[in-house]
PDB file of N, CA and C in Angstrom:
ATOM      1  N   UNK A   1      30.092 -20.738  17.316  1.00  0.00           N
ATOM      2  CA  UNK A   1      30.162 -20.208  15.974  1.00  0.00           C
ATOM      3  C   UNK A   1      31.464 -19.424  15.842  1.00  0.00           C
ATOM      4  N   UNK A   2      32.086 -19.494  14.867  1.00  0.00           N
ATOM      5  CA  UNK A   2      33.381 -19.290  14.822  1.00  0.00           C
ATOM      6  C   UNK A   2      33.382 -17.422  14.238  1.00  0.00           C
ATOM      7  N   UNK A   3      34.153 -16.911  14.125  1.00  0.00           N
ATOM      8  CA  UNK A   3      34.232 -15.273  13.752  1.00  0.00           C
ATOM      9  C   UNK A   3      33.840 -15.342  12.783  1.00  0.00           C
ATOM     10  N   UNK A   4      34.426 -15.463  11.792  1.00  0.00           N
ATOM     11  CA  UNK A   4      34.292 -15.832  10.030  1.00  0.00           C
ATOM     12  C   UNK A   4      32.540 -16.058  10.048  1.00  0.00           C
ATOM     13  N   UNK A   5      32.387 -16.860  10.024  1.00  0.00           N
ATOM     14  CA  UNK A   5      30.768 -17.763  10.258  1.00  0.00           C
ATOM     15  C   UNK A   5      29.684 -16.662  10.781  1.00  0.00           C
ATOM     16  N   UNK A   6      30.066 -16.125  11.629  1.00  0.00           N
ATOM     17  CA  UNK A   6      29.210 -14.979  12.374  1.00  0.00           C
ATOM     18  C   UNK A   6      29.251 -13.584  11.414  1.00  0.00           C
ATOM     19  N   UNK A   7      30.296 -13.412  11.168  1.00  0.00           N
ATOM     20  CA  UNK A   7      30.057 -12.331  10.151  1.00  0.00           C
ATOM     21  C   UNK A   7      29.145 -12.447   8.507  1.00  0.00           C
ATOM     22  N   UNK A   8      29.548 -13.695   8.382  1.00  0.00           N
ATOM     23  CA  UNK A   8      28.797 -14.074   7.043  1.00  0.00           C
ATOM     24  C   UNK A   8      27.739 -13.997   7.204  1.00  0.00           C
ATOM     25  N   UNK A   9      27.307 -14.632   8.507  1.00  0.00           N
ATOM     26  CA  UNK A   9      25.862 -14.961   9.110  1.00  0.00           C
ATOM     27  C   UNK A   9      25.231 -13.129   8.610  1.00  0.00           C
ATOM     28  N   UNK A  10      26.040 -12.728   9.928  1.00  0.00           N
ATOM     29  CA  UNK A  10      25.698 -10.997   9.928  1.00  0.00           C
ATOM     30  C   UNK A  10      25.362 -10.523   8.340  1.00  0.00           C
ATOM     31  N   UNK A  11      26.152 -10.436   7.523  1.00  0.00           N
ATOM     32  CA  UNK A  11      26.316 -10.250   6.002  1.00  0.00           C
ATOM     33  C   UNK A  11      25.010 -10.690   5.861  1.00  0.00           C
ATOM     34  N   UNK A  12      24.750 -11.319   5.752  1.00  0.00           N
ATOM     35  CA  UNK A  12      23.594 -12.340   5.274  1.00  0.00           C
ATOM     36  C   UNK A  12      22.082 -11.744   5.490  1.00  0.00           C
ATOM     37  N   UNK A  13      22.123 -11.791   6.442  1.00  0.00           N
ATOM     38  CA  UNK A  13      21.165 -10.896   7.594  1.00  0.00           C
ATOM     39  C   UNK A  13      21.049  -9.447   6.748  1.00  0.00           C
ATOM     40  N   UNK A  14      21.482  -8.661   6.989  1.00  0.00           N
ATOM     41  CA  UNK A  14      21.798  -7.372   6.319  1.00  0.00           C
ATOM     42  C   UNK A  14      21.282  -7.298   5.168  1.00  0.00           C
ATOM     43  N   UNK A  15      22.121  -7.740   4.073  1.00  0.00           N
ATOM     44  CA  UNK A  15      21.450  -8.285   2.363  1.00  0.00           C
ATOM     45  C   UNK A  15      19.971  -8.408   2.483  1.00  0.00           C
ATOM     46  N   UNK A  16      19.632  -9.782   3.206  1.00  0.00           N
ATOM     47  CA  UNK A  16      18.195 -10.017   3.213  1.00  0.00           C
ATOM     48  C   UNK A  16      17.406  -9.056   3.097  1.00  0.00           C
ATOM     49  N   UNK A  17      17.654  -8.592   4.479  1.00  0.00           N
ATOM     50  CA  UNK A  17      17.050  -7.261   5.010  1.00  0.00           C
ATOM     51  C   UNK A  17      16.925  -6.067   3.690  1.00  0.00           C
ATOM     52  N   UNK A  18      17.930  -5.910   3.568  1.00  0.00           N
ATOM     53  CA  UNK A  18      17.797  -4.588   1.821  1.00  0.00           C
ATOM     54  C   UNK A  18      17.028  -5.223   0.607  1.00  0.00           C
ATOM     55  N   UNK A  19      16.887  -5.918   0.579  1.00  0.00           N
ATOM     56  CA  UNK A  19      16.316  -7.100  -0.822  1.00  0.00           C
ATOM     57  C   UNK A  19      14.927  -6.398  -0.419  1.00  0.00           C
ATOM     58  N   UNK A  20      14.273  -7.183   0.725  1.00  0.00           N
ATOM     59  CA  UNK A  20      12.975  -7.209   1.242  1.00  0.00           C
ATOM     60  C   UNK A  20      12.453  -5.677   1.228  1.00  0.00           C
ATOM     61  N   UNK A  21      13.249  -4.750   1.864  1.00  0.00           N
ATOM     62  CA  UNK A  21      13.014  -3.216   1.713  1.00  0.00           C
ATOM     63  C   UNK A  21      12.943  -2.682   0.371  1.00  0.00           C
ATOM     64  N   UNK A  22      14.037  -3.333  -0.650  1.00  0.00           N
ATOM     65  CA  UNK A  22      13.876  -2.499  -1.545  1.00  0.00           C
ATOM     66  C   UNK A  22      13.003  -2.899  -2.732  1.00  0.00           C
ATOM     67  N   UNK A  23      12.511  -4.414  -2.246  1.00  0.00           N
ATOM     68  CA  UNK A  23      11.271  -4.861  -2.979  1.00  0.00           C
ATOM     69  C   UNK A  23      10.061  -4.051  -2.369  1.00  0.00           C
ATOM     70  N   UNK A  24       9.643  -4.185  -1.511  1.00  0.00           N
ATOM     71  CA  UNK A  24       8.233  -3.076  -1.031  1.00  0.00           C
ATOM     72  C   UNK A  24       8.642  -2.093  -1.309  1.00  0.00           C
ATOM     73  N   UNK A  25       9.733  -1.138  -1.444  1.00  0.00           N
ATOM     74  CA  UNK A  25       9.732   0.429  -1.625  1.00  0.00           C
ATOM     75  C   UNK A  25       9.403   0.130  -3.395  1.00  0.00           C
ATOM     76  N   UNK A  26       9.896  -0.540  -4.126  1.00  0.00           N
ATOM     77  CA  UNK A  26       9.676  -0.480  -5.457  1.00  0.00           C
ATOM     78  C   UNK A  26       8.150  -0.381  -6.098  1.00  0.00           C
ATOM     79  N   UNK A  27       7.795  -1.466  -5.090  1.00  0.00           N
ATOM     80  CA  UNK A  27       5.774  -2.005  -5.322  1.00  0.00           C
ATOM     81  C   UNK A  27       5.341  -0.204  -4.810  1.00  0.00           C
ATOM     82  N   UNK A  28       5.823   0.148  -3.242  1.00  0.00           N
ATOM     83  CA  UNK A  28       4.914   1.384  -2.901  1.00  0.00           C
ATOM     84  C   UNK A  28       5.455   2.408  -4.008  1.00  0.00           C
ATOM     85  N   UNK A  29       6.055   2.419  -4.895  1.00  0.00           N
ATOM     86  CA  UNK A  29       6.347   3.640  -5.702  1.00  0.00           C
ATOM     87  C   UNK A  29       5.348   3.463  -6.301  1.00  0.00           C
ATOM     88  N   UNK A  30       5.056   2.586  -6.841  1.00  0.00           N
ATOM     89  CA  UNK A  30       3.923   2.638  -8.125  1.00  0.00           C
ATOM     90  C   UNK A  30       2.811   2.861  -7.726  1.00  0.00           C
ATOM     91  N   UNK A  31       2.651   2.030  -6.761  1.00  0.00           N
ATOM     92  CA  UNK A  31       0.971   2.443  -6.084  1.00  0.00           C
ATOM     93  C   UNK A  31       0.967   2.355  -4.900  1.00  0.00           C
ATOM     94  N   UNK A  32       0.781   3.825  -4.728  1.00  0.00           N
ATOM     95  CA  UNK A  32       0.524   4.122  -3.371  1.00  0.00           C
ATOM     96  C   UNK A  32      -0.431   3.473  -2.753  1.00  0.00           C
ATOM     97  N   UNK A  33      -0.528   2.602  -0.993  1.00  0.00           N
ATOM     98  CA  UNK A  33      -1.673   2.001  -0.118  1.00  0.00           C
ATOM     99  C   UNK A  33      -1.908   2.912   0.761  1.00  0.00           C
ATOM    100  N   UNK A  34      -3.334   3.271   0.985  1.00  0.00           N
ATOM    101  CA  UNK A  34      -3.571   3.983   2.426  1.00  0.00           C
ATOM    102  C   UNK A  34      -4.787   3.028   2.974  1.00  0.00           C
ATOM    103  N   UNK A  35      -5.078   3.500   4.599  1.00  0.00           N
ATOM    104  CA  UNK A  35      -5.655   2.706   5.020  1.00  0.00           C
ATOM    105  C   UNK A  35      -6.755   3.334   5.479  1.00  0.00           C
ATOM    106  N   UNK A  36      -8.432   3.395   5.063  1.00  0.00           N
ATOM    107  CA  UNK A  36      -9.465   4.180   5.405  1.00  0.00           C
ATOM    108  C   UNK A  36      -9.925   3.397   6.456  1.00  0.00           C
ATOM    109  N   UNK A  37     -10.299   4.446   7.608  1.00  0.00           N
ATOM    110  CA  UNK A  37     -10.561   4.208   8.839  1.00  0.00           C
ATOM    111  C   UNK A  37     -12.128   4.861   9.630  1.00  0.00           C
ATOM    112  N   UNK A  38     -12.806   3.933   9.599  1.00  0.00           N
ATOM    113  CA  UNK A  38     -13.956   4.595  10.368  1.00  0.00           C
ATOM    114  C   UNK A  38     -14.682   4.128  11.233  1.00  0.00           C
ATOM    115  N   UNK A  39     -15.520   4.476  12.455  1.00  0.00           N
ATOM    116  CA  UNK A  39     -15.800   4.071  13.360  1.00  0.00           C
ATOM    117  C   UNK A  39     -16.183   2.909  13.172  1.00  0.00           C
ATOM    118  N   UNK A  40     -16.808   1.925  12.265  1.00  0.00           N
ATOM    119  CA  UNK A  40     -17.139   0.778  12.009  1.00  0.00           C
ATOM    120  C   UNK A  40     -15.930   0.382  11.444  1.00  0.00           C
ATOM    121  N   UNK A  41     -15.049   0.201  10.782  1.00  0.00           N
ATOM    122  CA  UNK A  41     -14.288  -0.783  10.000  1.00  0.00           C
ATOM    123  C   UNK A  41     -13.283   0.060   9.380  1.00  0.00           C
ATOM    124  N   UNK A  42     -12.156  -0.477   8.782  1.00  0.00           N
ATOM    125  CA  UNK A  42     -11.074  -0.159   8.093  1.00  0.00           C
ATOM    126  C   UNK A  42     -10.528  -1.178   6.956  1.00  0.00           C
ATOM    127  N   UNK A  43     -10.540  -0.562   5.792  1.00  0.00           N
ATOM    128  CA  UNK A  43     -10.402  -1.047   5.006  1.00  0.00           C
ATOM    129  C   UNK A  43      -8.366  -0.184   4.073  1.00  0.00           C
ATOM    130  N   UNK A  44      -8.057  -0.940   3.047  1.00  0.00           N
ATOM    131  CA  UNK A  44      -7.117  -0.732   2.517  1.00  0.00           C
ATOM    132  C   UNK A  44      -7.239  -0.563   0.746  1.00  0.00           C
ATOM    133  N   UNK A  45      -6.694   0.967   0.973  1.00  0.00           N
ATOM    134  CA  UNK A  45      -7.421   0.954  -0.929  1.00  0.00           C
ATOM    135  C   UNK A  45      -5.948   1.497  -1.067  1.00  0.00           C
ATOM    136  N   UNK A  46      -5.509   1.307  -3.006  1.00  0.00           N
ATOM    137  CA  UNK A  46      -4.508   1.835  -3.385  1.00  0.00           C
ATOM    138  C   UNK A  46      -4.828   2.408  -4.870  1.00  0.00           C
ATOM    139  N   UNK A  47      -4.651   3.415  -5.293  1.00  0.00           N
ATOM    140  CA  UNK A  47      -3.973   4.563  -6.133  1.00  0.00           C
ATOM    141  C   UNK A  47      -3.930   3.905  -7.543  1.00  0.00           C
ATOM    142  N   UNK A  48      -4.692   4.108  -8.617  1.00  0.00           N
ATOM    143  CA  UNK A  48      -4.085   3.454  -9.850  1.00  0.00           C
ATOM    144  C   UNK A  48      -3.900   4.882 -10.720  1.00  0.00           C
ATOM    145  N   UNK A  49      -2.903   5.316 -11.844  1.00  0.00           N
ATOM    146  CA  UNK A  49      -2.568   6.205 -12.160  1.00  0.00           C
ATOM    147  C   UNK A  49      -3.322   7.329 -12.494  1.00  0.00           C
ATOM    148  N   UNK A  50      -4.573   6.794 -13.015  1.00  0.00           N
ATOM    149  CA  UNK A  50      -5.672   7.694 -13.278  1.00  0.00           C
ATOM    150  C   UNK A  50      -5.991   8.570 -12.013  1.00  0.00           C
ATOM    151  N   UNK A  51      -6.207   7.508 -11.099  1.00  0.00           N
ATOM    152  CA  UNK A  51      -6.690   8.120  -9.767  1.00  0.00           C
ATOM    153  C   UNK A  51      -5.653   9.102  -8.731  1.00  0.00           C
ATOM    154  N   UNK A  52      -4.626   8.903  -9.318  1.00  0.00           N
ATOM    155  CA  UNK A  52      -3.587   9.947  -9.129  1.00  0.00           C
ATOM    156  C   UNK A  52      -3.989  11.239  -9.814  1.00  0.00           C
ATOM    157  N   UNK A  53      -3.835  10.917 -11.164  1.00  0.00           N
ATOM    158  CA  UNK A  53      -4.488  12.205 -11.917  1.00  0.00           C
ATOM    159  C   UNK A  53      -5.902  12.967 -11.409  1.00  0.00           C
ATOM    160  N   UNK A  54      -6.357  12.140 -11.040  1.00  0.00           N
ATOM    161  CA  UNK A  54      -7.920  12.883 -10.815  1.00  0.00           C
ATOM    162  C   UNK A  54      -7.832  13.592  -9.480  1.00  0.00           C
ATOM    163  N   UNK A  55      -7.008  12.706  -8.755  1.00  0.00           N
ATOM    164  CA  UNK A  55      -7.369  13.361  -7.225  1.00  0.00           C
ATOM    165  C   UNK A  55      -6.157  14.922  -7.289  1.00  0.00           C
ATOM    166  N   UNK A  56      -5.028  14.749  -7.975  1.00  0.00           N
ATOM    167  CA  UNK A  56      -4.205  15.899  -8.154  1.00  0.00           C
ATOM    168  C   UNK A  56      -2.687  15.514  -7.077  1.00  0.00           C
ATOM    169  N   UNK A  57      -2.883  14.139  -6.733  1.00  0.00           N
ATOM    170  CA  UNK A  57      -1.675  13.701  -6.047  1.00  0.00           C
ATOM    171  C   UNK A  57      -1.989  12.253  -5.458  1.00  0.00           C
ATOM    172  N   UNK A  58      -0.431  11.955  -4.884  1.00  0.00           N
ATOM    173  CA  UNK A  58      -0.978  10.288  -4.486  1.00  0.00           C
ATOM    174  C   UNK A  58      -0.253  10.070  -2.793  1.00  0.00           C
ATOM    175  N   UNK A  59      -1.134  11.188  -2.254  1.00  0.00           N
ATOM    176  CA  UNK A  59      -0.646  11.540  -0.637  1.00  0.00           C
ATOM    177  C   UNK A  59      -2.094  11.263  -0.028  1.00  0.00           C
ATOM    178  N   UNK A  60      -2.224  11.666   1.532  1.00  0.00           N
ATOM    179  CA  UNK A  60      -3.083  11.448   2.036  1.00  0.00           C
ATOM    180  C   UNK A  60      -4.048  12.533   2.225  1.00  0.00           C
ATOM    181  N   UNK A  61      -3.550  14.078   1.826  1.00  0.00           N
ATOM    182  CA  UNK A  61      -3.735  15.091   1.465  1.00  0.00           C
ATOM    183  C   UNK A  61      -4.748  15.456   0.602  1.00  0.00           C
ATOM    184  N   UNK A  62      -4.132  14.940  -0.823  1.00  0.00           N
ATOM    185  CA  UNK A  62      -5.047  14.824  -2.047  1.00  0.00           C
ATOM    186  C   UNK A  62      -6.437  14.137  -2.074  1.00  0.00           C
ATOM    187  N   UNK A  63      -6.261  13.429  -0.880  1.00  0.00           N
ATOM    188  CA  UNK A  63      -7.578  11.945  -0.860  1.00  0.00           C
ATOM    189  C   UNK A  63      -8.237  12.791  -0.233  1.00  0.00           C
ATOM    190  N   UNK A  64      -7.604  13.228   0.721  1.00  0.00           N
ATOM    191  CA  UNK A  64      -8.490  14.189   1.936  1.00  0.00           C
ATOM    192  C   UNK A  64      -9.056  15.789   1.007  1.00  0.00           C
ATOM    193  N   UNK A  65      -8.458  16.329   0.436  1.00  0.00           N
ATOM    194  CA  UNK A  65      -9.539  17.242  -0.085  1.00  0.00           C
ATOM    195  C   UNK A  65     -10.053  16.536  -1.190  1.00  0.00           C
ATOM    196  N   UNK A  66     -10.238  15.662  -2.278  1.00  0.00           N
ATOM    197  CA  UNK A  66     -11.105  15.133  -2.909  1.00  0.00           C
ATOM    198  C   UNK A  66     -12.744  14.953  -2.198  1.00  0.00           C
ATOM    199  N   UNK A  67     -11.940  14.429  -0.972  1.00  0.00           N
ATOM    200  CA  UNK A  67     -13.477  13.933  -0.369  1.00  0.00           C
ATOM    201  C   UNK A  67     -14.039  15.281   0.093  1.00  0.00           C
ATOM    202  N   UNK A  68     -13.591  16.067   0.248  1.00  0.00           N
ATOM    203  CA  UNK A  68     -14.266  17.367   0.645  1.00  0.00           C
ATOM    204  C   UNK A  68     -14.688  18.409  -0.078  1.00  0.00           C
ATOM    205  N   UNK A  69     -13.992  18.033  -1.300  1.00  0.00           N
ATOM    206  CA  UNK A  69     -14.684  19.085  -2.799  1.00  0.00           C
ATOM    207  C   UNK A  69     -15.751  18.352  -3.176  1.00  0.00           C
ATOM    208  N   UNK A  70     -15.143  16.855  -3.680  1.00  0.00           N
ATOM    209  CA  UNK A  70     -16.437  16.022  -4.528  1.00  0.00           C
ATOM    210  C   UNK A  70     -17.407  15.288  -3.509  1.00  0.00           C
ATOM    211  N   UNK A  71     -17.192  14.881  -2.342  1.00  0.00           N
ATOM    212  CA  UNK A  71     -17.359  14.091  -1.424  1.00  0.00           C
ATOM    213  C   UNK A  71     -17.869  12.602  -1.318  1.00  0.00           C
ATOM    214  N   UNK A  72     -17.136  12.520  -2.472  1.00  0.00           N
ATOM    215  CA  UNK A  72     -16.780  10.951  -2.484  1.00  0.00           C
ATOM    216  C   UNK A  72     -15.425  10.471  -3.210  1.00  0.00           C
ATOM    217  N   UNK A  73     -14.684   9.718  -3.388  1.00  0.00           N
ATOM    218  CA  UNK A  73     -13.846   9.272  -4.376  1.00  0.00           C
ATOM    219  C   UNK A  73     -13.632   7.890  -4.633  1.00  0.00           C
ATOM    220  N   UNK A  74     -13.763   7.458  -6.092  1.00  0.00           N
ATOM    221  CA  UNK A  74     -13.759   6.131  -6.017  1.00  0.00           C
ATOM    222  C   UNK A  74     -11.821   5.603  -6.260  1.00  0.00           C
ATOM    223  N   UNK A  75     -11.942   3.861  -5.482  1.00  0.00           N
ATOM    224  CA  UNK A  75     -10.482   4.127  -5.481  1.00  0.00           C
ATOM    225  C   UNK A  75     -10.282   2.124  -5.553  1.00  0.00           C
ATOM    226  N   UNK A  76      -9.464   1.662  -5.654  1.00  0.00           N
ATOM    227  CA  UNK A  76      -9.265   0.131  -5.492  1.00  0.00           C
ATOM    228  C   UNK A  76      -8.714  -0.264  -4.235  1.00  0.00           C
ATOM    229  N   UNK A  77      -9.683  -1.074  -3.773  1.00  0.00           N
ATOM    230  CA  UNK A  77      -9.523  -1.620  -2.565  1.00  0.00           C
ATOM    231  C   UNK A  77      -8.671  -3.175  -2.931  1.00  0.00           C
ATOM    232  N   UNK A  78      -7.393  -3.173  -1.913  1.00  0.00           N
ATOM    233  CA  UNK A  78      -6.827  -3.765  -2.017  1.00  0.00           C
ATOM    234  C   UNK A  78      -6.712  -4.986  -0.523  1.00  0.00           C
ATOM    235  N   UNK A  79      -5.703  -6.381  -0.823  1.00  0.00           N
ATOM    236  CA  UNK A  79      -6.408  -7.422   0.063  1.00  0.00           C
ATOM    237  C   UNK A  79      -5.211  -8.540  -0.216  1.00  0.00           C
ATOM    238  N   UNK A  80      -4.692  -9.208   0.872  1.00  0.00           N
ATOM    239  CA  UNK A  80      -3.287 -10.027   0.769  1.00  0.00           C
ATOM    240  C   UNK A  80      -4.006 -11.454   0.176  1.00  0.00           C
ATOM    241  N   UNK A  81      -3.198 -11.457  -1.163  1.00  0.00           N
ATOM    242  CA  UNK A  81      -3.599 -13.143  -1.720  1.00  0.00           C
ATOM    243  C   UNK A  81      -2.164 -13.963  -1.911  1.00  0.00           C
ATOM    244  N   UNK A  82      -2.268 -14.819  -2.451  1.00  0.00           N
ATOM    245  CA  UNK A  82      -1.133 -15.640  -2.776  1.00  0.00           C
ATOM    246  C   UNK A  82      -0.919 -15.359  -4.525  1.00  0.00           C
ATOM    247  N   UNK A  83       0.311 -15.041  -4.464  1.00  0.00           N
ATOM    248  CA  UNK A  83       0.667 -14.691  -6.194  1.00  0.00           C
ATOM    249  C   UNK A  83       1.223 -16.096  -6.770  1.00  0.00           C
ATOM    250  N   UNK A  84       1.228 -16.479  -8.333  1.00  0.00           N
ATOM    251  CA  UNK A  84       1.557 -17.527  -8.749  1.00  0.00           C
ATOM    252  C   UNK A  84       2.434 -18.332  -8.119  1.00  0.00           C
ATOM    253  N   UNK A  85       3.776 -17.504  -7.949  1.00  0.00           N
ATOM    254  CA  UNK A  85       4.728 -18.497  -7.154  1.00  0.00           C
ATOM    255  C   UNK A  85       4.518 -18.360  -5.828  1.00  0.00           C
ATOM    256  N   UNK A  86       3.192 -18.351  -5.293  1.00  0.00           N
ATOM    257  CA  UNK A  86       2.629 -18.838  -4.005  1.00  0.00           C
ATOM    258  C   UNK A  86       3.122 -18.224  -2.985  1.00  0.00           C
ATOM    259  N   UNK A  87       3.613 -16.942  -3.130  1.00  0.00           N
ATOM    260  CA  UNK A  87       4.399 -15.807  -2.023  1.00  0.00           C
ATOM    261  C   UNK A  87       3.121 -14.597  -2.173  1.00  0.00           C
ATOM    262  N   UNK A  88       2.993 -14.514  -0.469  1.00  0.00           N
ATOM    263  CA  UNK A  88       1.827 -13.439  -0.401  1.00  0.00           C
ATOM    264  C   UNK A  88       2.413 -12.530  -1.310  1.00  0.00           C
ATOM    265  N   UNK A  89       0.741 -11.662  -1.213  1.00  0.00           N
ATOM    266  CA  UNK A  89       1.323 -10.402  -2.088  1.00  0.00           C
ATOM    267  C   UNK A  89       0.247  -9.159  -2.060  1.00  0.00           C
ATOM    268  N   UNK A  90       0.156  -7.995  -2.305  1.00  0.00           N
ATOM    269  CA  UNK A  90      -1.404  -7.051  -2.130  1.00  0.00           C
ATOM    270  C   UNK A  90      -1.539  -6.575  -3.070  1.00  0.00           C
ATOM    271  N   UNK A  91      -2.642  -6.991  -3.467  1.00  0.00           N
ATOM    272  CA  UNK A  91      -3.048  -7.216  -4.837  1.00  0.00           C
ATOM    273  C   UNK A  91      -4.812  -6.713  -4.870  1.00  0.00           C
ATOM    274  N   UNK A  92      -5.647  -5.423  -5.637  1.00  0.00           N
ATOM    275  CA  UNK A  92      -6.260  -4.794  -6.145  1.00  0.00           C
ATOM    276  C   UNK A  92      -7.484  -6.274  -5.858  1.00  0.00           C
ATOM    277  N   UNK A  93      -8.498  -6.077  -5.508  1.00  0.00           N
ATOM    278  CA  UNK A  93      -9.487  -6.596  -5.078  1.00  0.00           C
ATOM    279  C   UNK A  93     -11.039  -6.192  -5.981  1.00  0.00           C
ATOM    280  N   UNK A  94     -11.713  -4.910  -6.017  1.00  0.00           N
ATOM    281  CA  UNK A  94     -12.422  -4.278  -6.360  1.00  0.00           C
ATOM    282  C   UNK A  94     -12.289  -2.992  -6.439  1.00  0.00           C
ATOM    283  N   UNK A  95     -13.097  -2.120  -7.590  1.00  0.00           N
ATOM    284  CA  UNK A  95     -12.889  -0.802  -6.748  1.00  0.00           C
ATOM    285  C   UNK A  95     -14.760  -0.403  -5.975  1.00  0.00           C
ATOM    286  N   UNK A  96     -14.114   0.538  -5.137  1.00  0.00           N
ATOM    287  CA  UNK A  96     -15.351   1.029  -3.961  1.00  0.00           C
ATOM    288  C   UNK A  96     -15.186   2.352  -3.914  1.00  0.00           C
ATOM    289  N   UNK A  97     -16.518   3.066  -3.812  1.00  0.00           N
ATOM    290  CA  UNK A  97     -16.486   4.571  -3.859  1.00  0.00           C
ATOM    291  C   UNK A  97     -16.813   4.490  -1.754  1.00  0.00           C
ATOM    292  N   UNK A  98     -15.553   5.611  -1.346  1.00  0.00           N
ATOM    293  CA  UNK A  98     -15.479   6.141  -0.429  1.00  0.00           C
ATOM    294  C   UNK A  98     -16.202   7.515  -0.467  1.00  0.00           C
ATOM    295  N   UNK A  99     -17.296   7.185   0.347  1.00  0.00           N
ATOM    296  CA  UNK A  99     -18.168   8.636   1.068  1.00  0.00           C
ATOM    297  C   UNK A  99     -17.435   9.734   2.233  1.00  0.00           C
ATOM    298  N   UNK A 100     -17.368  10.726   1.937  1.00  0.00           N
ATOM    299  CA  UNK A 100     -17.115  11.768   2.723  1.00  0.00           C
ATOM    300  C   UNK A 100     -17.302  11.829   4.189  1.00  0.00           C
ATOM    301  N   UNK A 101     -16.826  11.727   5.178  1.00  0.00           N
ATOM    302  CA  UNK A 101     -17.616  11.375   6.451  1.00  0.00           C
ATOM    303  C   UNK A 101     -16.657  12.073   7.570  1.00  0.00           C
ATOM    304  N   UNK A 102     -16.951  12.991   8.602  1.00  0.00           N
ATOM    305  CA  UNK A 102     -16.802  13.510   9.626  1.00  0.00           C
ATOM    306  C   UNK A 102     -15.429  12.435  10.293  1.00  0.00           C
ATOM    307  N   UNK A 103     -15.815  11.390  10.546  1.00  0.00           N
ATOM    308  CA  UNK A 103     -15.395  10.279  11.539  1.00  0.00           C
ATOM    309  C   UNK A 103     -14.441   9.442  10.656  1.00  0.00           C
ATOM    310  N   UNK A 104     -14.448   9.892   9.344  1.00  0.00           N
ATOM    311  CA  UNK A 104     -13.480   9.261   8.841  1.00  0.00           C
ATOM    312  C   UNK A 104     -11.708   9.487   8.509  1.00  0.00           C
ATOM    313  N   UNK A 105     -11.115   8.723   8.529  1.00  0.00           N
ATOM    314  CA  UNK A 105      -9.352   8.735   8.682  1.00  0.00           C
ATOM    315  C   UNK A 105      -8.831   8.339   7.814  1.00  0.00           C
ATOM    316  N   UNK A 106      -8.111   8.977   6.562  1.00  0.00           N
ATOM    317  CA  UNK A 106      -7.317   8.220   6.013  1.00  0.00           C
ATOM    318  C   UNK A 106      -5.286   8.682   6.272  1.00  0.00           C
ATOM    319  N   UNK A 107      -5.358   7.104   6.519  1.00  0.00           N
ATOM    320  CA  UNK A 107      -3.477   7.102   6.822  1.00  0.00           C
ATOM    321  C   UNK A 107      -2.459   6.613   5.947  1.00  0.00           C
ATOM    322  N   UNK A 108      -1.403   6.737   5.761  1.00  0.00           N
ATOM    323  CA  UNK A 108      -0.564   5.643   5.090  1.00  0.00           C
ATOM    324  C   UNK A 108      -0.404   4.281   5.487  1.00  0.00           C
ATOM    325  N   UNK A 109      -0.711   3.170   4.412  1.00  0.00           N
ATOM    326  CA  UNK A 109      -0.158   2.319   4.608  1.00  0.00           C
ATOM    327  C   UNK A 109       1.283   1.773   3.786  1.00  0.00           C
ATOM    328  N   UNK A 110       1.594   0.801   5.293  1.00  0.00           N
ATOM    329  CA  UNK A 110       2.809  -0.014   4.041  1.00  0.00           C
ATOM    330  C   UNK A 110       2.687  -1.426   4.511  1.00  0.00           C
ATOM    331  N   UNK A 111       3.441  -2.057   3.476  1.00  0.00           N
ATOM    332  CA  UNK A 111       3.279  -3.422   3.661  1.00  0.00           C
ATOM    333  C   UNK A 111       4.587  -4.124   3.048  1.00  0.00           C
ATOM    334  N   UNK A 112       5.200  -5.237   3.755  1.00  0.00           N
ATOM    335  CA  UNK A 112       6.609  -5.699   3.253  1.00  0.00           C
ATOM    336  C   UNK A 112       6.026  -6.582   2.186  1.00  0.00           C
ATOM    337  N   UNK A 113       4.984  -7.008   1.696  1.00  0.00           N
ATOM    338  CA  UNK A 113       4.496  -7.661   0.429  1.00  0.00           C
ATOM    339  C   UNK A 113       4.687  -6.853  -0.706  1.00  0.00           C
ATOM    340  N   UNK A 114       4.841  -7.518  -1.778  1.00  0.00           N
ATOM    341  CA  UNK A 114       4.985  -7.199  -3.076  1.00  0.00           C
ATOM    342  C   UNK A 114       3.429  -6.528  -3.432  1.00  0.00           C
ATOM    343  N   UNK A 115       3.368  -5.438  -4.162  1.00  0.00           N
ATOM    344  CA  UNK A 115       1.881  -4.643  -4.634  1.00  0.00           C
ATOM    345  C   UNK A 115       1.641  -4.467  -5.758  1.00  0.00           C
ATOM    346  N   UNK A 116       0.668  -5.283  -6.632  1.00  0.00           N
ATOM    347  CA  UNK A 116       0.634  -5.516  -7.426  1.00  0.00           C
ATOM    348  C   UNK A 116      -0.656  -4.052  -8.144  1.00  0.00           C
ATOM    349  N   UNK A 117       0.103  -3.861  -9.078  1.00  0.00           N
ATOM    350  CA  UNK A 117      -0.691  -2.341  -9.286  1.00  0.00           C
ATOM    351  C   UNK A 117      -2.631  -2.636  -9.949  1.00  0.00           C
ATOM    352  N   UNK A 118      -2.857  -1.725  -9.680  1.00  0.00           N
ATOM    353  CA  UNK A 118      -4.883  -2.193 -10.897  1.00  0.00           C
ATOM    354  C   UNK A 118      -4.314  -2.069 -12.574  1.00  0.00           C
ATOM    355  N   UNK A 119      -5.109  -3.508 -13.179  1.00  0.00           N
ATOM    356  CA  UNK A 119      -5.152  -3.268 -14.366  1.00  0.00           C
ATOM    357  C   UNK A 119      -6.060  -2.201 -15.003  1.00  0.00           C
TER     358      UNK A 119
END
């Protein structure tokens, strides 16, 4: 591979790379994903604006004292499908009320898929 060729290559590489980042940072602005964790199972819920409002933020913080004032919070559970032009994507599933629980974890998630916010 010749110099020229390798750098373009490199170039190339790079670009990609920022496209892809700054498509998921755009999706996680809008709606935040975290990932609830409990001794049985883990699931992935995300944030629709209301539920920002209600909980008083869209951190892992806010989720975490919700569940400890109200001790539950309901939230949209989210789940990787194929979007029209047939490129995965995480996209709002149902919503599910999360119970308060000792053993339970909630973390950040991220995901290099596009996140499609709750209607």
């Amino acid at each position: 591979m010749t110099r020229p060729t390798r750098r373009l290559f490199s170039l190339s590489l790079v670009a990609g790379s920022l496209l892809v980042l700054a498509g998921a940072a755009s999706g996680a602005e809008t709606t935040p994903l975290f990932k609830i964790v409990t001794v049985k199972d883990e699931i992935v819920v995300g944030l629709a604006p209301q539920d920002v409002t209600a909980l008083g933020g869209s951190d892992v913080t806010a989720i975490g004292r919700a569940l400890k004032a109200k001790g539950e919070v309901t939230l949209w559970r989210y789940a990787v499908r194929k979007g029209a032009d047939g490129a995965l994507e995480q996209a709002p599933v149902a919503r599910v009320s999360i119970l308060g629980n000792d053993s339970l974890r909630v973390e950040p998630y991220t995901t290099p898929l596009k996140i499609i916010a709750p209607q």
